[in-house]
N, C-alpha and C. Protein backbone atom coordinates (compact mmCIF):
# COMPACT_ATOMS: atom_id res chain seq x y z
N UNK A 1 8.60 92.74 -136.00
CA UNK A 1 9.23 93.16 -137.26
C UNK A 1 9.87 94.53 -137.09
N UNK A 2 10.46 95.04 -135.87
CA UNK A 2 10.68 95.98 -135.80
C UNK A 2 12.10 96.04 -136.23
N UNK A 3 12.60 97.22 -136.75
CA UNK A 3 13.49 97.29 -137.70
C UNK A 3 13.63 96.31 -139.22
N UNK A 4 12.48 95.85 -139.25
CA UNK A 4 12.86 95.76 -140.72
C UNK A 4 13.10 96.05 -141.86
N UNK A 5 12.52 97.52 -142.26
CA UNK A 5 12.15 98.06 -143.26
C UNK A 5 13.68 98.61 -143.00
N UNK A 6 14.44 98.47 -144.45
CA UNK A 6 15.86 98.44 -145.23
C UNK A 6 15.54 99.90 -145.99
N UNK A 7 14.70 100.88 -145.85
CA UNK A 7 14.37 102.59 -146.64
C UNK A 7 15.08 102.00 -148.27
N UNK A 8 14.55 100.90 -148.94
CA UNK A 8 14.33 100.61 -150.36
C UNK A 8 13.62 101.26 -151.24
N UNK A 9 12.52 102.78 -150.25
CA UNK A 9 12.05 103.51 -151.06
C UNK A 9 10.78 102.71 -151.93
N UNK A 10 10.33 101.49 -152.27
CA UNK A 10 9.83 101.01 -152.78
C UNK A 10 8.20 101.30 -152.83
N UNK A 11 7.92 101.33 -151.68
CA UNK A 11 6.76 101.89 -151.17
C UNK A 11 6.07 103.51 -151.55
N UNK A 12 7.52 104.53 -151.30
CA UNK A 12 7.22 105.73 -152.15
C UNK A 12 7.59 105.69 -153.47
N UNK A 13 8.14 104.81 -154.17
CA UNK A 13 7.81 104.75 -155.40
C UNK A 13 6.46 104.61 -156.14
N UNK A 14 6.18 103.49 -156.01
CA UNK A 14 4.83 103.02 -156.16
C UNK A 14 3.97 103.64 -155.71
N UNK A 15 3.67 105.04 -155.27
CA UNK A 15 2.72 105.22 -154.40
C UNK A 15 2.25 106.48 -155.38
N UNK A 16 1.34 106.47 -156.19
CA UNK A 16 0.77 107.17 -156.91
C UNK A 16 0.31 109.15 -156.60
N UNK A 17 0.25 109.03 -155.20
CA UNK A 17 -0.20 110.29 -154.92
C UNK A 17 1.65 111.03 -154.13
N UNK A 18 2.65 110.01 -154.50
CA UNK A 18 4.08 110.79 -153.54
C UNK A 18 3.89 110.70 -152.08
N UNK A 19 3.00 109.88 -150.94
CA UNK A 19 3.61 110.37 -150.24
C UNK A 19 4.41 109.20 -149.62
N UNK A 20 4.67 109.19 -148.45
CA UNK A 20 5.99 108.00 -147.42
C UNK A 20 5.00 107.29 -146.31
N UNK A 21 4.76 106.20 -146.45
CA UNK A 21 3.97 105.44 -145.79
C UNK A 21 4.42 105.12 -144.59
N UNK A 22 5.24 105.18 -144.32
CA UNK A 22 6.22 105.14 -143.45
C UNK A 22 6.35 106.05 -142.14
N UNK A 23 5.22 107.24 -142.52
CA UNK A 23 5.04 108.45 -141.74
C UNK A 23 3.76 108.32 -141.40
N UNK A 24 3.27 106.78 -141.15
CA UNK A 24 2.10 107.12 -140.74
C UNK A 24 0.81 107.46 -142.15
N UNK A 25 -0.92 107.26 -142.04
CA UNK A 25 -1.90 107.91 -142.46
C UNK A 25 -1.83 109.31 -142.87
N UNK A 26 -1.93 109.41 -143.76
CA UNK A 26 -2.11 110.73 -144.19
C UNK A 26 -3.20 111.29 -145.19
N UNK A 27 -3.50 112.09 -145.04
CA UNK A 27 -4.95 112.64 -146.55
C UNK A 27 -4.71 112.27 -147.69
N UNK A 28 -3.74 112.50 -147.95
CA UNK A 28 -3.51 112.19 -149.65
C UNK A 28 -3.28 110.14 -149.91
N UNK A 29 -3.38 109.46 -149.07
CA UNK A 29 -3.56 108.32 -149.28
C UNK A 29 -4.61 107.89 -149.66
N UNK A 30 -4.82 107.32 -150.87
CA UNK A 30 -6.25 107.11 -151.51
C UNK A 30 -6.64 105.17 -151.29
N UNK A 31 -5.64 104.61 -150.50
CA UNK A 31 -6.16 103.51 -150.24
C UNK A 31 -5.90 102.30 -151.32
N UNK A 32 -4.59 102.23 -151.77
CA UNK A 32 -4.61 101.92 -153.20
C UNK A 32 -3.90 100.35 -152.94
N UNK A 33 -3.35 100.78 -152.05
CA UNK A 33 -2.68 99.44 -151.20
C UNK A 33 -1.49 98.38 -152.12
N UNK A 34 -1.27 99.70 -153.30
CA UNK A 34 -0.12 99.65 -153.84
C UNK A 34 1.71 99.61 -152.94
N UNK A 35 1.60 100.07 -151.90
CA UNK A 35 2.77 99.93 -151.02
C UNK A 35 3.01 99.07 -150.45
N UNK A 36 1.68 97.87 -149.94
CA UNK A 36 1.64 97.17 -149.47
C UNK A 36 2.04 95.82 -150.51
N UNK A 37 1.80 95.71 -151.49
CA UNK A 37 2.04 94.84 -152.54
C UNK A 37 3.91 94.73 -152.59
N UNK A 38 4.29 96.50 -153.02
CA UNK A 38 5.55 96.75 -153.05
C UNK A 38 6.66 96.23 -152.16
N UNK A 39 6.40 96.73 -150.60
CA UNK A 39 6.64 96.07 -149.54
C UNK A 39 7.00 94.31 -149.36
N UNK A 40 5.45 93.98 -149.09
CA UNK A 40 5.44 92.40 -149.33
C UNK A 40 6.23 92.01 -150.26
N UNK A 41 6.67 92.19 -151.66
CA UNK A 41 7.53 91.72 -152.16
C UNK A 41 9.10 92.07 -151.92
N UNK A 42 9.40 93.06 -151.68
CA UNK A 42 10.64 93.17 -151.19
C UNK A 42 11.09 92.50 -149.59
N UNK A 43 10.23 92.09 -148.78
CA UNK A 43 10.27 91.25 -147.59
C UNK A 43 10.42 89.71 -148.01
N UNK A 44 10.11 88.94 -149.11
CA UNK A 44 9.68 88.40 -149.60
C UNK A 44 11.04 87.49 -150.45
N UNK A 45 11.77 88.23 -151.05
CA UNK A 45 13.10 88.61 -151.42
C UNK A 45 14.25 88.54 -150.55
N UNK A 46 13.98 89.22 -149.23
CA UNK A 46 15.03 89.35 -148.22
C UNK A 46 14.39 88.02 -147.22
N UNK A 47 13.65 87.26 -147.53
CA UNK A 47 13.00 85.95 -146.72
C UNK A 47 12.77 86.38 -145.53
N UNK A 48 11.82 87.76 -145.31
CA UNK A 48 11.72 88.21 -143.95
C UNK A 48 9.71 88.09 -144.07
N UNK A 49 9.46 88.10 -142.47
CA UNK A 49 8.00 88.45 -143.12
C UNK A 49 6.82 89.51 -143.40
N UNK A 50 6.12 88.86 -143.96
CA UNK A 50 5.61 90.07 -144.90
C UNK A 50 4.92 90.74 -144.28
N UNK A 51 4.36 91.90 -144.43
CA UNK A 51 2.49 92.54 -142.95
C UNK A 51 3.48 93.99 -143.00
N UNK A 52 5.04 94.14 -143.22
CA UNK A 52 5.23 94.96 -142.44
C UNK A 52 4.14 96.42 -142.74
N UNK A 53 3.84 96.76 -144.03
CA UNK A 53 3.02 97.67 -144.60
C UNK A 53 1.67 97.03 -143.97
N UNK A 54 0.46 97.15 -143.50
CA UNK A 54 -1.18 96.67 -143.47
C UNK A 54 -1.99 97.47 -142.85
N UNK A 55 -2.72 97.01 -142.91
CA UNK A 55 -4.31 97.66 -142.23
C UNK A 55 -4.60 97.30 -140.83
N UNK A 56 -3.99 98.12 -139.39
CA UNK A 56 -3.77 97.59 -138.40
C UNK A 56 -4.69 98.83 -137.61
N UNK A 57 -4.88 98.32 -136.31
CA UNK A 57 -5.08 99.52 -135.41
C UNK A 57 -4.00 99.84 -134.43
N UNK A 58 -3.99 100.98 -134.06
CA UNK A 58 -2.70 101.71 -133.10
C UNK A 58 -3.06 100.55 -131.73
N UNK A 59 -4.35 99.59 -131.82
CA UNK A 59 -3.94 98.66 -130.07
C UNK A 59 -3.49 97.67 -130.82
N UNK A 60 -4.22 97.12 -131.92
CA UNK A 60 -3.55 95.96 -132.29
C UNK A 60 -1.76 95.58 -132.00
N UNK A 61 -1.10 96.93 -132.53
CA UNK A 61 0.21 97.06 -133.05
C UNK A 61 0.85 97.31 -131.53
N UNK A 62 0.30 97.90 -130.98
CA UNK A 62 0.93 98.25 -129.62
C UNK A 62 0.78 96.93 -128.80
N UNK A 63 -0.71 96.23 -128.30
CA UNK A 63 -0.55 95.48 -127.19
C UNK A 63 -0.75 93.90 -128.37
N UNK A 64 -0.71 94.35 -129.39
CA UNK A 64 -1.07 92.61 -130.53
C UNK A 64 -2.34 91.60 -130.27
N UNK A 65 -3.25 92.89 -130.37
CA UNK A 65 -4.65 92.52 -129.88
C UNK A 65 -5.02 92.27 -131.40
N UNK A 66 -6.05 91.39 -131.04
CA UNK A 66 -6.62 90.82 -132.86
C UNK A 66 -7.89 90.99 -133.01
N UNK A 67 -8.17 91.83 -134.13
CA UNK A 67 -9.74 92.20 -134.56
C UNK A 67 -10.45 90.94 -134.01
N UNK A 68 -11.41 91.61 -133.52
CA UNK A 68 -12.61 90.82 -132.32
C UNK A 68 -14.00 91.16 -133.22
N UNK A 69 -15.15 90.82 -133.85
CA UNK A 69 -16.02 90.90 -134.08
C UNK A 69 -16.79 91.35 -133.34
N UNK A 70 -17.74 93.24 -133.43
CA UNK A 70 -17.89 93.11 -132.35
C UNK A 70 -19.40 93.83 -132.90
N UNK A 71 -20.75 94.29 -131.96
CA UNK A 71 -21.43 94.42 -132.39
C UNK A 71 -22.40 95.47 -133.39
N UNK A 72 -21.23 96.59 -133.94
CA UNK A 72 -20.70 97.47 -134.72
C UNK A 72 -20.20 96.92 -136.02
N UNK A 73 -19.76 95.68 -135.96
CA UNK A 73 -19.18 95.07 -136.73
C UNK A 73 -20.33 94.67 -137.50
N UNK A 74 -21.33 93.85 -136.75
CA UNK A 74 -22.11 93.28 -137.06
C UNK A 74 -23.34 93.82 -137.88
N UNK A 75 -23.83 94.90 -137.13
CA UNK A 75 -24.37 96.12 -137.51
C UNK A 75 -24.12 96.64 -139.01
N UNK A 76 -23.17 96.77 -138.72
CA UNK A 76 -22.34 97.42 -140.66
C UNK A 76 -22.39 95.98 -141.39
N UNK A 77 -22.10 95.41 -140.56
CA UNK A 77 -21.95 93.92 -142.29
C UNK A 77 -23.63 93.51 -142.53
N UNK A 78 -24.35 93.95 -141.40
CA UNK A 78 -26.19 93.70 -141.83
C UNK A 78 -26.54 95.02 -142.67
N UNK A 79 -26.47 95.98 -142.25
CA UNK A 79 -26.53 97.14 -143.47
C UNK A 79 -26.06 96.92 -144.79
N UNK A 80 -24.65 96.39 -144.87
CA UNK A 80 -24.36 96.12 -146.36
C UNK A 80 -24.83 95.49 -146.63
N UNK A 81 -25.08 94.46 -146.31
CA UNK A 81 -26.00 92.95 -146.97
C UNK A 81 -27.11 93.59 -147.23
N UNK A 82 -27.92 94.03 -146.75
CA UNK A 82 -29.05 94.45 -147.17
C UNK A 82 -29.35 95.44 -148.22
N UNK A 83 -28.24 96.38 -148.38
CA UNK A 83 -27.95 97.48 -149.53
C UNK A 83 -27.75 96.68 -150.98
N UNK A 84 -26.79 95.47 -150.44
CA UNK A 84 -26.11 94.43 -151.74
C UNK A 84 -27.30 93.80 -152.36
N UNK A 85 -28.02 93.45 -151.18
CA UNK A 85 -29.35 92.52 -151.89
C UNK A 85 -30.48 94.12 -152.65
N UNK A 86 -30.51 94.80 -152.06
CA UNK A 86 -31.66 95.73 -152.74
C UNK A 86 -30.73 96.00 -154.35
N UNK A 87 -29.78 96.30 -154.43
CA UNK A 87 -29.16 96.31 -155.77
C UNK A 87 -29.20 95.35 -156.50
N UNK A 88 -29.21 94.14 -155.73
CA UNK A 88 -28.81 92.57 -156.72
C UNK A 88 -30.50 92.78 -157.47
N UNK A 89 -31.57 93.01 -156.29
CA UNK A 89 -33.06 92.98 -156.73
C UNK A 89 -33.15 94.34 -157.71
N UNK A 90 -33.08 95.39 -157.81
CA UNK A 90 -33.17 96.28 -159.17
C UNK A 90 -32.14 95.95 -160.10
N UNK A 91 -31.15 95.43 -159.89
CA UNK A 91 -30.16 94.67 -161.23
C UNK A 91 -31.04 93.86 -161.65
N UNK A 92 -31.66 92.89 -160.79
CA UNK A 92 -32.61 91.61 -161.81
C UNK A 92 -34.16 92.05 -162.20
N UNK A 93 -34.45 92.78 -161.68
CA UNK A 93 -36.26 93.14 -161.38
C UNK A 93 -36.29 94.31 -162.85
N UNK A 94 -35.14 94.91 -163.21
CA UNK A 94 -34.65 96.10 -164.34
C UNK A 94 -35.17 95.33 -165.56
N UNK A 95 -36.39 96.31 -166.34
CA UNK A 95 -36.89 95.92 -167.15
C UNK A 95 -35.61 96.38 -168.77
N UNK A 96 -36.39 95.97 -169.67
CA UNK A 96 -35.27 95.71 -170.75
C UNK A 96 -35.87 97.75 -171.44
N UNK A 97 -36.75 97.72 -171.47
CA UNK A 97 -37.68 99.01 -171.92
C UNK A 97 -38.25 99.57 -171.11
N UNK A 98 -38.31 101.09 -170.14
CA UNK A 98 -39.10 101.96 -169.57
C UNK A 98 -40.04 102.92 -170.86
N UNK A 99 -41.08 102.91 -170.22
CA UNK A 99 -41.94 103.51 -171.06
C UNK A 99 -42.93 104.52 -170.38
N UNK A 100 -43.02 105.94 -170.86
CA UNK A 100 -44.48 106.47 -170.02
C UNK A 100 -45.27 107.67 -171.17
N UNK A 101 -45.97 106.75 -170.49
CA UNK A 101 -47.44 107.52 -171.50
C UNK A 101 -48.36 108.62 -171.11
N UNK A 102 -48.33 109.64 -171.69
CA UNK A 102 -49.14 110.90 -171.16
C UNK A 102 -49.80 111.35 -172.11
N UNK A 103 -50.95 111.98 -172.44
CA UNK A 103 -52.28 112.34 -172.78
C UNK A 103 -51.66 114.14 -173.27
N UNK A 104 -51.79 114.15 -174.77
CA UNK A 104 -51.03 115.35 -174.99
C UNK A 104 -51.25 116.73 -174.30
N UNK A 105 -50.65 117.71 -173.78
CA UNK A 105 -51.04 118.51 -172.87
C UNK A 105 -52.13 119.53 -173.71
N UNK A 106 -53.19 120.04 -172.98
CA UNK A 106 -54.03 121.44 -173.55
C UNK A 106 -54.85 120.33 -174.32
N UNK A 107 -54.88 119.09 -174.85
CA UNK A 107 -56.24 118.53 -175.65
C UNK A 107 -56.58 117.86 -174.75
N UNK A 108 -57.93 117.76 -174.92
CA UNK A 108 -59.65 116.73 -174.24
C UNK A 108 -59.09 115.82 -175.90
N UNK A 109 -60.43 115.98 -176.10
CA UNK A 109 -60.70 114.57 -177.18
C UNK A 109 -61.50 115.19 -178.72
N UNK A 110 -61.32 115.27 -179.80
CA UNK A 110 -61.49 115.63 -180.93
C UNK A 110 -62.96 114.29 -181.24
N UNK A 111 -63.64 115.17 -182.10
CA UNK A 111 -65.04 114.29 -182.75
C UNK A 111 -64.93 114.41 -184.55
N UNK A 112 -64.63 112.68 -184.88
CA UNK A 112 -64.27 113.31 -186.15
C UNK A 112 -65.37 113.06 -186.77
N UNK A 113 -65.10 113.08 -188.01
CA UNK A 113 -66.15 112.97 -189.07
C UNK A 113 -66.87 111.86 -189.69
N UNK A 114 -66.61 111.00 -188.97
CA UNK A 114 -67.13 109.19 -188.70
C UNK A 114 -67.59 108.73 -187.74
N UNK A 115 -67.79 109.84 -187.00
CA UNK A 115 -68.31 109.42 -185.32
C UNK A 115 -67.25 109.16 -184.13
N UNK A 116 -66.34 108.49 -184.81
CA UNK A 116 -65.72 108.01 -183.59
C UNK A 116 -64.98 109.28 -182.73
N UNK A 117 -64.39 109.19 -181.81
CA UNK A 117 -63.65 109.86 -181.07
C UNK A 117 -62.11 109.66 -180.78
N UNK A 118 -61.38 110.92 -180.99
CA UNK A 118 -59.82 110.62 -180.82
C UNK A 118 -59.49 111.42 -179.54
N UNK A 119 -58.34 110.61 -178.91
CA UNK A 119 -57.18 111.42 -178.31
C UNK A 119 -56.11 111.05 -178.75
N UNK A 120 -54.61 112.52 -178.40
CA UNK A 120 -53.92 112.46 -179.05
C UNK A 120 -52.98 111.93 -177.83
N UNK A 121 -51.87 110.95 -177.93
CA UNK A 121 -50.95 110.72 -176.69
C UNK A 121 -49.78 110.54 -177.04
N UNK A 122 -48.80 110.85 -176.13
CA UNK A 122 -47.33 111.04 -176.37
C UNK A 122 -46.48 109.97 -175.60
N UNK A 123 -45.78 108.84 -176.31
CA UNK A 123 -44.95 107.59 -175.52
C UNK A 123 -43.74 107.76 -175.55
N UNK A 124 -42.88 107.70 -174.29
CA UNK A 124 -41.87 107.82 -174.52
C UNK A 124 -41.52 106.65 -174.03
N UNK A 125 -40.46 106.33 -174.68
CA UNK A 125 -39.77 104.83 -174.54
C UNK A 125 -38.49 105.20 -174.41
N UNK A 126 -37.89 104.17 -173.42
CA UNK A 126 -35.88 104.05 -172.99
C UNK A 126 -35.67 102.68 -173.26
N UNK A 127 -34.82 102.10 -174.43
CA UNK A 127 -33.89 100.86 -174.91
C UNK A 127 -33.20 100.78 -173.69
N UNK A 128 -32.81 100.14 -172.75
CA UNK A 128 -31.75 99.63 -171.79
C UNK A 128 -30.95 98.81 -172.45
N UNK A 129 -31.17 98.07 -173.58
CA UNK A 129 -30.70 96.83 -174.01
C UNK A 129 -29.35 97.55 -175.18
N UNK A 130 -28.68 96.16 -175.57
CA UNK A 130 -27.57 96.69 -176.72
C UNK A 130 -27.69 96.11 -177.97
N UNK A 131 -29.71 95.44 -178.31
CA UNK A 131 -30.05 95.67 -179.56
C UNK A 131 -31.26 96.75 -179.55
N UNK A 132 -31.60 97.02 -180.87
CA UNK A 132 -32.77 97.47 -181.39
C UNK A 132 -33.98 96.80 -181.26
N UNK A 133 -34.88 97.54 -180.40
CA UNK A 133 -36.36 96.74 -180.54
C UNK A 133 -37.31 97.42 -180.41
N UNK A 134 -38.24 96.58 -181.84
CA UNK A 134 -39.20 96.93 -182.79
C UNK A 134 -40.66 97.39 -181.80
N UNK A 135 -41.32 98.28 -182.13
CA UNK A 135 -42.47 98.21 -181.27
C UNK A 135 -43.85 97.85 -181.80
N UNK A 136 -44.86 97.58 -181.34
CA UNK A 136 -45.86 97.51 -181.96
C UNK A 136 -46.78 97.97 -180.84
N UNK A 137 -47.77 98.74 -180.94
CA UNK A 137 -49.11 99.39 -180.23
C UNK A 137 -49.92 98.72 -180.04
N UNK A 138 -50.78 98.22 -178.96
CA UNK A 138 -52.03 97.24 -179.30
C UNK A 138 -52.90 97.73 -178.20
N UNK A 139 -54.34 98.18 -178.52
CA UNK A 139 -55.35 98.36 -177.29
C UNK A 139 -55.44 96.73 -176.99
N UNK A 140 -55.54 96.43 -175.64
CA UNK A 140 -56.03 95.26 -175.06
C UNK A 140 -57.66 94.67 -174.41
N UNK A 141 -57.89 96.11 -174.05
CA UNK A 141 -59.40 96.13 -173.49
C UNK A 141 -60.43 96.88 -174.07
N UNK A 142 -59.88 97.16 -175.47
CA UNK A 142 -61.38 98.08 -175.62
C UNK A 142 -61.15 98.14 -177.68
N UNK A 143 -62.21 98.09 -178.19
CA UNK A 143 -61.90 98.08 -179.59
C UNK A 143 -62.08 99.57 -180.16
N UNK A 144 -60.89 99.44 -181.35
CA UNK A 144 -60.64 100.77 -181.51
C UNK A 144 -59.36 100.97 -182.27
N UNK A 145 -58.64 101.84 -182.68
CA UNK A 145 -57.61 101.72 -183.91
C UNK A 145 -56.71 103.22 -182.85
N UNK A 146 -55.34 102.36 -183.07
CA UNK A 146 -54.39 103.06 -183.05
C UNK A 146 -53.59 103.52 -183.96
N UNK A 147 -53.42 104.86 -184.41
CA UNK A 147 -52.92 105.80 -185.64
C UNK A 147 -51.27 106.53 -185.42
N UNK A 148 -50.30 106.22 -185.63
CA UNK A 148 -48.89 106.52 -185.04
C UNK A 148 -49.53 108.07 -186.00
N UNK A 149 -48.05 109.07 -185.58
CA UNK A 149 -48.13 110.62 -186.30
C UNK A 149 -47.13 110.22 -186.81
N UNK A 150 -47.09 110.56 -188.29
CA UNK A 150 -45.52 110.30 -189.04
C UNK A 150 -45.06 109.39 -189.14
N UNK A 151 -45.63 108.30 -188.94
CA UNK A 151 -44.94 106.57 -189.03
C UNK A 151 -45.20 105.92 -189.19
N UNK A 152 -45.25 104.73 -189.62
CA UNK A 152 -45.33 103.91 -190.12
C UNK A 152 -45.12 102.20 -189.51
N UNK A 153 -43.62 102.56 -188.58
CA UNK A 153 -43.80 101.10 -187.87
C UNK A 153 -42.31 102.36 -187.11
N UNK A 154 -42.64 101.59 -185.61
CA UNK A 154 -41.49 102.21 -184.46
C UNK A 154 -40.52 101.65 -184.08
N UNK A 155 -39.13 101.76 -184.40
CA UNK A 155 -37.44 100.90 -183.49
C UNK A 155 -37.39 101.36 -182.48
N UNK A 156 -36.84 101.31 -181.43
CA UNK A 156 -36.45 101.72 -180.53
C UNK A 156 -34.77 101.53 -180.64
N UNK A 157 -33.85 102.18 -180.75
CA UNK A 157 -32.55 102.19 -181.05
C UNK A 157 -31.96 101.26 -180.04
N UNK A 158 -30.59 100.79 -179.55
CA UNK A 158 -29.86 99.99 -178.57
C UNK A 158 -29.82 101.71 -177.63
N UNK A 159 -29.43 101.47 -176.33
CA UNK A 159 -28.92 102.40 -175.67
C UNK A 159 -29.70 103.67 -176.00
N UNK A 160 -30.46 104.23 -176.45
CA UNK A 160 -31.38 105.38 -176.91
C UNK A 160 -32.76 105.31 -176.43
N UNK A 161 -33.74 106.12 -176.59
CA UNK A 161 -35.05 106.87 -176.59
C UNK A 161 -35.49 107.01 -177.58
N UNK A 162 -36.87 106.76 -177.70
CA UNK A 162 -37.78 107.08 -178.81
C UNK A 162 -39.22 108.03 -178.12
N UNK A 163 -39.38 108.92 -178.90
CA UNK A 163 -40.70 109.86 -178.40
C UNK A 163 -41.74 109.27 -180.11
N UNK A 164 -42.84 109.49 -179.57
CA UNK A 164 -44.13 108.73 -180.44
C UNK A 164 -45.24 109.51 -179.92
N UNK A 165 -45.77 109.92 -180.98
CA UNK A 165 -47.52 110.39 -180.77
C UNK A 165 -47.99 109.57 -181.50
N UNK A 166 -49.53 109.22 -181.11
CA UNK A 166 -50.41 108.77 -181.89
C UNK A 166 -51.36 108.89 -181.53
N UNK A 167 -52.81 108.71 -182.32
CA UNK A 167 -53.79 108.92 -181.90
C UNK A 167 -54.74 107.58 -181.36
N UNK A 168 -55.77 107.41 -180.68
CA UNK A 168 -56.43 106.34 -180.15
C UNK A 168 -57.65 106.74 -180.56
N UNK A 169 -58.32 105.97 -181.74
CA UNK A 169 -59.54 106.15 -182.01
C UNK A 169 -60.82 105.49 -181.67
N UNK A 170 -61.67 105.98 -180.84
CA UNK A 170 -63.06 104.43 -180.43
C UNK A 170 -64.17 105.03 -181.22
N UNK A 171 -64.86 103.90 -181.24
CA UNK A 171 -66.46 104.53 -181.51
C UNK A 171 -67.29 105.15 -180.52
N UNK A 172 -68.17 106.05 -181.05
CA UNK A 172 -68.53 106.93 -179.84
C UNK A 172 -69.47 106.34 -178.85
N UNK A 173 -70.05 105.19 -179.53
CA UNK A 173 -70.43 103.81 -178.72
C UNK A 173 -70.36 102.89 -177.57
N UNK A 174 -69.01 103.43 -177.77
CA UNK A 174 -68.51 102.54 -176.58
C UNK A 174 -68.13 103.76 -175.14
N UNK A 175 -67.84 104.75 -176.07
CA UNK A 175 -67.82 105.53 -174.82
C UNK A 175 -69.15 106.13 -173.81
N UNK A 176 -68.73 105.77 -172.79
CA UNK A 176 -70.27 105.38 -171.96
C UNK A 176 -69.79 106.59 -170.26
N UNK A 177 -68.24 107.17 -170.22
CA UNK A 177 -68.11 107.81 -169.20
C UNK A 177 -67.42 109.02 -169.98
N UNK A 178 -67.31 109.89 -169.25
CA UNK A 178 -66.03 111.36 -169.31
C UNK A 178 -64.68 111.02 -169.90
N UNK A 179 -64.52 109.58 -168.62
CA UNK A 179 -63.00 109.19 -168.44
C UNK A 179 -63.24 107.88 -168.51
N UNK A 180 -62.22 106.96 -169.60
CA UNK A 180 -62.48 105.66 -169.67
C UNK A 180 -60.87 105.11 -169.59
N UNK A 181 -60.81 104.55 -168.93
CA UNK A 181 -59.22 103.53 -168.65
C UNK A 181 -59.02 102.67 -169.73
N UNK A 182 -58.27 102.77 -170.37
CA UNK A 182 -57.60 101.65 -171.66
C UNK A 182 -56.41 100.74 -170.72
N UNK A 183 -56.33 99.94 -171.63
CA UNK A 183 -54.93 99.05 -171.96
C UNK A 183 -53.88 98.75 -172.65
N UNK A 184 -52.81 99.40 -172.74
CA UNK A 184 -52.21 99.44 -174.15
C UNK A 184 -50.84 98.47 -173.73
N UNK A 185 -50.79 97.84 -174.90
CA UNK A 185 -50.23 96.46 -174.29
C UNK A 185 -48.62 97.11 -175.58
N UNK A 186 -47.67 96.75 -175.53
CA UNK A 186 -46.34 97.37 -175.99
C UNK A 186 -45.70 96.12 -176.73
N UNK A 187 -45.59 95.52 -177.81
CA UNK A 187 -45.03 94.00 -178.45
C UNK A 187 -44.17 94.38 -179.31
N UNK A 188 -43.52 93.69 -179.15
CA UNK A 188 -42.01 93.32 -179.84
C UNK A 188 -42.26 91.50 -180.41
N UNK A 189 -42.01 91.15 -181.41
CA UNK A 189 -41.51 90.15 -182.11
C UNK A 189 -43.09 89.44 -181.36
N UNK A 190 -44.34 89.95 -181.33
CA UNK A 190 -45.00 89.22 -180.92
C UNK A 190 -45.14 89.06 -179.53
N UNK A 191 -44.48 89.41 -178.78
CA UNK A 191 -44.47 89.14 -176.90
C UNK A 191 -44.69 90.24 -176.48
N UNK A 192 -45.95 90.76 -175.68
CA UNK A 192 -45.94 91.74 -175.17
C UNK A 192 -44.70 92.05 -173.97
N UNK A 193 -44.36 92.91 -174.29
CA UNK A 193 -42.69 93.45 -172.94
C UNK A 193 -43.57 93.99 -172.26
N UNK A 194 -44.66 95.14 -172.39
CA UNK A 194 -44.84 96.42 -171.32
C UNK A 194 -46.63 96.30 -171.32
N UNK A 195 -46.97 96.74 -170.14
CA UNK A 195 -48.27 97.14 -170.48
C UNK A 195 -48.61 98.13 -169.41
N UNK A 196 -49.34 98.89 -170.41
CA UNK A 196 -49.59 100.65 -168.89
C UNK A 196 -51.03 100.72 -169.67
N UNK A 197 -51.26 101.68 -168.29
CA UNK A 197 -52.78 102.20 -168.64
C UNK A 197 -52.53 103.77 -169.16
N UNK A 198 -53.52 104.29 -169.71
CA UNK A 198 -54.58 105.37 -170.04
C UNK A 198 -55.62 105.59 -169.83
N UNK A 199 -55.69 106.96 -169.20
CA UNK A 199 -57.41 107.39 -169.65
C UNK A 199 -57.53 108.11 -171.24
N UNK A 200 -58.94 107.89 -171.69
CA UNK A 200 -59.13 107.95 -172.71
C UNK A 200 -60.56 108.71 -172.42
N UNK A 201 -60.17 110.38 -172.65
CA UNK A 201 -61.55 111.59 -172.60
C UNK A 201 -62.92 111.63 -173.71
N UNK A 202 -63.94 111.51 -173.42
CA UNK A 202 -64.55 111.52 -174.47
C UNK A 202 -65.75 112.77 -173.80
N UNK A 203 -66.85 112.37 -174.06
CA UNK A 203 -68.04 113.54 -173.86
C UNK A 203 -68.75 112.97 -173.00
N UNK A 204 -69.14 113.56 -172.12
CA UNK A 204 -69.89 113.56 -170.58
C UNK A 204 -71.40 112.58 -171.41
N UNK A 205 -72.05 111.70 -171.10
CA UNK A 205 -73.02 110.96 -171.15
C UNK A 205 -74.20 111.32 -170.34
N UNK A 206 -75.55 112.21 -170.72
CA UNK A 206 -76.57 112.44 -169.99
C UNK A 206 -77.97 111.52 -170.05
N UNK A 207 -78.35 111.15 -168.89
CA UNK A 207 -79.12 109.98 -169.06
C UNK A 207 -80.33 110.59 -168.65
C-alpha cells in the first residue's frame, strides 16, 4: 500500500488531540483509533485497501511477519483472565447491604433498674441497591430485647448510609461470662439479608 495515502487530511481531522498520524506514534495519541475509522473509509471510497492506518509492529511492516502467539502472550492473556474472573466473582459475591457493628466506644455495660443488663451499640449500614430497604433488628441466640435510640422503625435509603444506636438488653441470668457472643440477625420484608456477631459485656461471675 505504499503510496496510497492521497494527504485528504482526514485522519488529522478527526483526531481529537491535533496530531498527524502519519508521523509516526507520538505522546499525545490517546489510542482512540478514530483515524483509523477515518482512513478506512476514505480507502474504501477510492476502492483501495483498507489497514493503511493500524496497529502494526516496525517487523511486521518491514519484513510482513504476522503476530505469532508467543509465550508472553500467553502469560498476559492468563493474568487477565484471572483479574476478569476475580471481578466477575466480587460483581456476583457483592452483597445488596454492608453492615458493621461496634460496641459504643468508653462504655462496658449499664445495670438497670429491673435487673437486666444493657449495652449500648452503633450499626452502620451501606444501601448498594436503587431501592429503599426497611430494617428490622433481631437477637438470634440469646433472649433479650432490642431498644433502637430515637426510632421507631429503620429505612435504609437507595444509594445512602444509615448510622443506628441501640441498646441490647438481657437478663442478668443469662449472663454467665465477662464477654458473651450474640447473634444479630438484620431482616428486611421478613428474610434475614445479614447476620454478624457481637460481644455483649456484662459483670465478671465469681463462683
Amino acid at each position: 500500500m505504499n503510496g496510497d495515502c492521497i494527504d485528504c487530511m482526514a485522519c488529522v481531522r478527526v483526531c481529537p488531540t491535533g496530531i498527524d498520524i502519519r508521523n509516526g506514534t507520538q505522546l499525545e495519541c490517546i489510542n482512540c483509533t478514530a483515524c483509523i475509522d477515518a482512513c478506512d473509509a476514505i480507502m474504501l471510497t477510492l476502492k483501495k485497501s483498507t489497514g493503511l492506518i493500524r496497529y502494526a509492529s516496525e517487523n511486521s511492516i518491514k519484513n510482513n511477519v504476522r503476530l505469532t502467539i508467543t509465550n508472553r502472550v500467553k502469560a498476559y492473556s492468563t493474568v487477565l483472565i484471572l483479574l476478569l474472573s476475580f471481578l466477575t466473582f466480587l460483581l456476583v459475591s457483592r452483597t445488596d447491604l454492608d453492615a458493621r457493628l461496634m460496641r459504643t466506644a468508653g462504655m462496658t455495660y449499664t445495670s438497670m433498674p429491673d435487673g437486666r443488663i444493657s449495652n449500648l451499640y452503633n450499626l452502620k449500614l451501606i444501601n448498594k441497591t436503587h431501592t429503599d430497604i426497611p430494617i428490622l433488628i433481631k437477637l438470634e441466640n440469646f433472649p433479650g430485647e432490642i431498644s433502637l435510640v430515637n426510632k421507631n422503625s429503620t429505612v435504609v435509603k437507595k444509594e445512602d448510609y444509615e448510622s443506628i444506636q441501640f441498646f441490647i438488653k438481657i437478663d442478668r441470668s443469662h449472663i454467665k461470662n465477662w464477654k458473651t457472643e450474640l447473634m444479630i440477625g438484620l431482616y428486611s420484608s421478613d428474610e434475614r439479608i445479614k447476620l454478624i456477631k457481637a460481644t455483649f459485656i456484662g459483670p465478671e461471675i465469681y463462683n
